[in-house]
C-alpha atoms as a PDB file:
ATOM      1  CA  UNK A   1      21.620  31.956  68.842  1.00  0.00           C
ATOM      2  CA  UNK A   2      19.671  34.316  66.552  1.00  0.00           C
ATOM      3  CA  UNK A   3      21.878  36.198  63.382  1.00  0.00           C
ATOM      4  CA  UNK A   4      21.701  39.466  65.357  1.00  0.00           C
ATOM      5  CA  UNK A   5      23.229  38.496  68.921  1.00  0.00           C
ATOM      6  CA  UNK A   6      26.015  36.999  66.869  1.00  0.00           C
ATOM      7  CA  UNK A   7      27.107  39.820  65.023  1.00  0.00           C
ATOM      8  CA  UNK A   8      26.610  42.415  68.103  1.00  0.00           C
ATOM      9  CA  UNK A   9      28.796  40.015  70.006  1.00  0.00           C
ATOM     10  CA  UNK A  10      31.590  40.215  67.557  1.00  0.00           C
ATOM     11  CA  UNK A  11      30.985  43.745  66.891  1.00  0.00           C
ATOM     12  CA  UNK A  12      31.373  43.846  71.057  1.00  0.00           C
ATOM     13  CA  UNK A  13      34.337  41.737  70.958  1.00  0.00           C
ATOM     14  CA  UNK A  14      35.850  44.024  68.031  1.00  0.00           C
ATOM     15  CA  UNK A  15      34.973  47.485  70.561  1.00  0.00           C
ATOM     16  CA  UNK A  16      36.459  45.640  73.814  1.00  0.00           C
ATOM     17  CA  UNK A  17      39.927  45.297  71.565  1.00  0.00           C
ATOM     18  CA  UNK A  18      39.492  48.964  70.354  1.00  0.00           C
ATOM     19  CA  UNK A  19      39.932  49.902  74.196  1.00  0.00           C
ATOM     20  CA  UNK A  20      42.528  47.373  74.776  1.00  0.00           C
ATOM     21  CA  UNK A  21      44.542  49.057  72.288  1.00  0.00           C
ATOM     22  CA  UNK A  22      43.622  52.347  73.915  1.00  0.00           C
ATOM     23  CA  UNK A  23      44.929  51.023  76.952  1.00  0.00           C
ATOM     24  CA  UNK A  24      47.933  49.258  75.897  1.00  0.00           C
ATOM     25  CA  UNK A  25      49.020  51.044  72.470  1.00  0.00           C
ATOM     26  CA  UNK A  26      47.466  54.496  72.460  1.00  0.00           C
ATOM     27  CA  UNK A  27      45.753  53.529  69.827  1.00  0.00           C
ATOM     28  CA  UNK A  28      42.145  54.184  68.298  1.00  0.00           C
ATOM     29  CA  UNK A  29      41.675  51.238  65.822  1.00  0.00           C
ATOM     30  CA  UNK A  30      37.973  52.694  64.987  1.00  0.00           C
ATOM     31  CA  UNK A  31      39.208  56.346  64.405  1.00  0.00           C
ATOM     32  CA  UNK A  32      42.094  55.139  62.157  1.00  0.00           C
ATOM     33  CA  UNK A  33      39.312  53.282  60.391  1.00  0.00           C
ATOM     34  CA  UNK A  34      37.424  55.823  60.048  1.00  0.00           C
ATOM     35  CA  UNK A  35      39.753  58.213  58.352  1.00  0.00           C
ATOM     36  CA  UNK A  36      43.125  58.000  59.761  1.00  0.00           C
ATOM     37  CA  UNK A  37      42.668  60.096  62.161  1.00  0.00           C
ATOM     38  CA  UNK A  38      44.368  61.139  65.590  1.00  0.00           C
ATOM     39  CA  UNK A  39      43.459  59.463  68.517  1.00  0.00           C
ATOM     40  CA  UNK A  40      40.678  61.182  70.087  1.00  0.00           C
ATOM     41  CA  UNK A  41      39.266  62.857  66.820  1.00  0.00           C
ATOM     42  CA  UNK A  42      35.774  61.832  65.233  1.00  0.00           C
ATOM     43  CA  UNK A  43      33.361  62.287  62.567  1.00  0.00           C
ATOM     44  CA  UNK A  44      30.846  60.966  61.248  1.00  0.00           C
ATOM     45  CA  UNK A  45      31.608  57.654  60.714  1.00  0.00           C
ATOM     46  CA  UNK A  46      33.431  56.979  63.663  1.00  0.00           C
ATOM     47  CA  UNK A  47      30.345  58.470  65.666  1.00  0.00           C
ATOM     48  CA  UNK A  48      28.702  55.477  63.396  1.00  0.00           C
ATOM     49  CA  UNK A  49      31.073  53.158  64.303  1.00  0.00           C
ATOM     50  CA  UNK A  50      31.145  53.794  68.362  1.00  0.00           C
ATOM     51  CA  UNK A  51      27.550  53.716  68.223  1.00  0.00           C
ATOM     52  CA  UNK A  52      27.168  50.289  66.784  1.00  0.00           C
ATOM     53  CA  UNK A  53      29.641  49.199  69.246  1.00  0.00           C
ATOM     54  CA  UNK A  54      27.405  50.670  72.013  1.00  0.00           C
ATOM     55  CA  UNK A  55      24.106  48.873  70.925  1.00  0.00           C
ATOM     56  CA  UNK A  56      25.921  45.751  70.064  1.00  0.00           C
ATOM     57  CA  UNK A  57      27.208  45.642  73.578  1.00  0.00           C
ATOM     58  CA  UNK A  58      23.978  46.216  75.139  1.00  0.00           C
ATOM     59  CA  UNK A  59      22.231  43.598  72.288  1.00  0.00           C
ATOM     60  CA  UNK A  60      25.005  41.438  73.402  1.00  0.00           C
ATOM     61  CA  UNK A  61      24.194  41.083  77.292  1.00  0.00           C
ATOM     62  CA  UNK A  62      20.768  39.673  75.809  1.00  0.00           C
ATOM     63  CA  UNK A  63      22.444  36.624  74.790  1.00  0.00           C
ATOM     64  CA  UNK A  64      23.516  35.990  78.421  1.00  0.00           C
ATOM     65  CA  UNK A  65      19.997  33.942  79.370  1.00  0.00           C
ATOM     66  CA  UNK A  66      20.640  31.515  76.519  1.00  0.00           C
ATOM     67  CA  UNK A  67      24.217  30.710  77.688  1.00  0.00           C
ATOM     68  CA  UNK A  68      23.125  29.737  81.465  1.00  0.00           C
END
């Protein structure tokens, strides 16, 4: 599995927790990161931060072929 899939499907794994805290706790692990802030609230790095999350899912589903 190439450098890249790996780390996208960690990063994916680290955003899929981020909503299970959501869920469960109320809780945005990626804007407390990001600044401490309230759930809900971004800036610029937690824009950053979501955003990698996003492509690293999508990166993520091309590591699916190799598995099967």
């Amino acid at each position: 599995m190439e450098v890249v899939q790996i780390v996208a499907i960690v990063l994916a794994a680290v955003g899929a927790l981020n909503w299970g805290l959501v869920a469960l706790a109320r809780f945005d692990l990626v804007a407390f990161i990001a600044g401490g802030m309230k759930f809900g609230e971004v800036n610029a790095i937690s824009r950053v931060l979501y955003l990698l999350v996003a492509v690293a899912g999508v990166v993520s589903l091309t590591a699916i072929p190799q598995l099967t």
